[in-house]
C-alpha atoms as a PDB file:
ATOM      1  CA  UNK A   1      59.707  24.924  56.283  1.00  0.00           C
ATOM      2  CA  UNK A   2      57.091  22.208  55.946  1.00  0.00           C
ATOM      3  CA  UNK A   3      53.443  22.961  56.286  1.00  0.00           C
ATOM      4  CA  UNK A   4      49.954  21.885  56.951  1.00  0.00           C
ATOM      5  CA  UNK A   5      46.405  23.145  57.258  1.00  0.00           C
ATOM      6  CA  UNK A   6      46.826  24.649  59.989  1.00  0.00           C
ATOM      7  CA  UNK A   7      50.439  23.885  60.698  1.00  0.00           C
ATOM      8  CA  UNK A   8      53.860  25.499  60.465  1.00  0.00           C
ATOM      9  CA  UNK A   9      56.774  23.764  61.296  1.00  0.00           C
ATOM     10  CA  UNK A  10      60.316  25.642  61.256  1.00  0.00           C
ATOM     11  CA  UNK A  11      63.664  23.793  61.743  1.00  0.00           C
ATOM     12  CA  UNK A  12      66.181  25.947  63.100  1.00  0.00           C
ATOM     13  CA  UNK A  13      70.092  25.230  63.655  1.00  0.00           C
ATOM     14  CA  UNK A  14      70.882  26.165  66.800  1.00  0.00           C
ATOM     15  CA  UNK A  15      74.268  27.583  68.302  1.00  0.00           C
ATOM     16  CA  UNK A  16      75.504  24.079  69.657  1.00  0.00           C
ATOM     17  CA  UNK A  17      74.907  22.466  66.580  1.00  0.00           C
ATOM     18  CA  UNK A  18      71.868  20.091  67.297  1.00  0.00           C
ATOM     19  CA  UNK A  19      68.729  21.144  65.424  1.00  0.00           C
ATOM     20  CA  UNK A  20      64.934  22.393  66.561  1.00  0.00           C
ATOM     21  CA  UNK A  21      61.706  22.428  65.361  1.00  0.00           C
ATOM     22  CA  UNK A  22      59.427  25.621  65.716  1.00  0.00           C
ATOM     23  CA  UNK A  23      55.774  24.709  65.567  1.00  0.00           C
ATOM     24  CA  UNK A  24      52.972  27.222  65.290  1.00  0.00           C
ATOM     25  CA  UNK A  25      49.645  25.989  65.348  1.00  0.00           C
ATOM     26  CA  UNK A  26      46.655  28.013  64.235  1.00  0.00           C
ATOM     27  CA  UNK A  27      44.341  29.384  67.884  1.00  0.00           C
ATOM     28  CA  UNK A  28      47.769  27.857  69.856  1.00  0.00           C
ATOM     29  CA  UNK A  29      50.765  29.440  70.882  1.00  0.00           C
ATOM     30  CA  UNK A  30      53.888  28.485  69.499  1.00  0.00           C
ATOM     31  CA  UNK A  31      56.188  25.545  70.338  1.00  0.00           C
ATOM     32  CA  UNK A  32      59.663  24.633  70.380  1.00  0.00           C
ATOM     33  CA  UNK A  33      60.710  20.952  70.658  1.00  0.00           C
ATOM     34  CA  UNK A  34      65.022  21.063  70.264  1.00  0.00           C
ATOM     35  CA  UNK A  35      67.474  18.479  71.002  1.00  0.00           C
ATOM     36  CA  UNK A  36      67.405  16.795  67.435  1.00  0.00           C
ATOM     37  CA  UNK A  37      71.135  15.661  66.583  1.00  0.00           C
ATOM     38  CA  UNK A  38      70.226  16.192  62.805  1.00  0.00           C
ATOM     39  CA  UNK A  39      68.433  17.791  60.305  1.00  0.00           C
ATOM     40  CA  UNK A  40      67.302  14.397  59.214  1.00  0.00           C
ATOM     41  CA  UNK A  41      65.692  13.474  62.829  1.00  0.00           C
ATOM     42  CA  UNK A  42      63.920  16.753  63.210  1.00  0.00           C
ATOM     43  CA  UNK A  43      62.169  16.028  59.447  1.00  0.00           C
ATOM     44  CA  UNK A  44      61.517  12.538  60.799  1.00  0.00           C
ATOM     45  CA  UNK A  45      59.862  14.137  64.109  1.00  0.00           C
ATOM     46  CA  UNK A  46      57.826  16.523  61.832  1.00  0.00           C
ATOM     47  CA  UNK A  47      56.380  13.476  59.980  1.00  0.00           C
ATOM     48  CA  UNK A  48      55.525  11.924  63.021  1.00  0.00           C
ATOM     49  CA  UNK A  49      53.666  14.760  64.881  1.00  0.00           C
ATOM     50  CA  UNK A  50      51.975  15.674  61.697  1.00  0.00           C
ATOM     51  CA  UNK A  51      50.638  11.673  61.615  1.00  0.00           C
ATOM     52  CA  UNK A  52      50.001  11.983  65.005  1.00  0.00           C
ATOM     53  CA  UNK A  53      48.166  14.983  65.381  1.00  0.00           C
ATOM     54  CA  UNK A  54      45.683  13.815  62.517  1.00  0.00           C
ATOM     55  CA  UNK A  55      45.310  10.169  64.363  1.00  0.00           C
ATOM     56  CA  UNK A  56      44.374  12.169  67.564  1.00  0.00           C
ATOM     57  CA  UNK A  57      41.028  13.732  66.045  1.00  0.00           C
ATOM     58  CA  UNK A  58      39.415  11.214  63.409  1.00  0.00           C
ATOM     59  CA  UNK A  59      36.869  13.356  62.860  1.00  0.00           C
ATOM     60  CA  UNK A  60      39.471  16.269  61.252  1.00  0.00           C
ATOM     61  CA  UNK A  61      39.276  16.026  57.838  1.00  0.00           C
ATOM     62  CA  UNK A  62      42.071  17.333  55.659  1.00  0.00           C
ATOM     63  CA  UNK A  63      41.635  21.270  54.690  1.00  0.00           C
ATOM     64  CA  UNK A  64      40.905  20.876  51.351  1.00  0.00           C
ATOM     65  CA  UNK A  65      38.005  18.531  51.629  1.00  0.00           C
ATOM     66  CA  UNK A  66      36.062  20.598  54.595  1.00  0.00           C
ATOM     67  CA  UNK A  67      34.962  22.807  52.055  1.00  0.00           C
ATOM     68  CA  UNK A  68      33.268  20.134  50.065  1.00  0.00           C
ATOM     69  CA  UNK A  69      31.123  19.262  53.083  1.00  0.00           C
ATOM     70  CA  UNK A  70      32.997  15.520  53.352  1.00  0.00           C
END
């Protein structure tokens, strides 16, 4: 399970042996995006939605700094 702010991603193994990713989202519902041959591409898909969810706002600022008022 990898995690981030306000993240939560969950790979699963599914029946026919190609992999998901569960993603929860904090004030979202929940998402599945399956398909993923490997354990390996679903970890690479995680990396790139988390980089891409931070690129889409550039005004988030990581959880640990909003308290600091940066």
């Amino acid at each position: 399970m990898t995690t981030m702010a306000d993240t939560t991603y969950q790979i699963v193994h599914c029946d026919d042996d190609s992999f998901a990713v569960e993603i929860v989202r904090s004030g979202m519902l929940p998402q599945t995006a399956a398909g993923f041959a490997t354990e390996a591409a679903a970890n690479l898909w995680i990396a790139q939605d988390q980089r891409l969810w931070n690129a889409s706002d550039p005004f988030r600022t990581p959880a640990a700094r909003k308290w600091r008022g940066f």
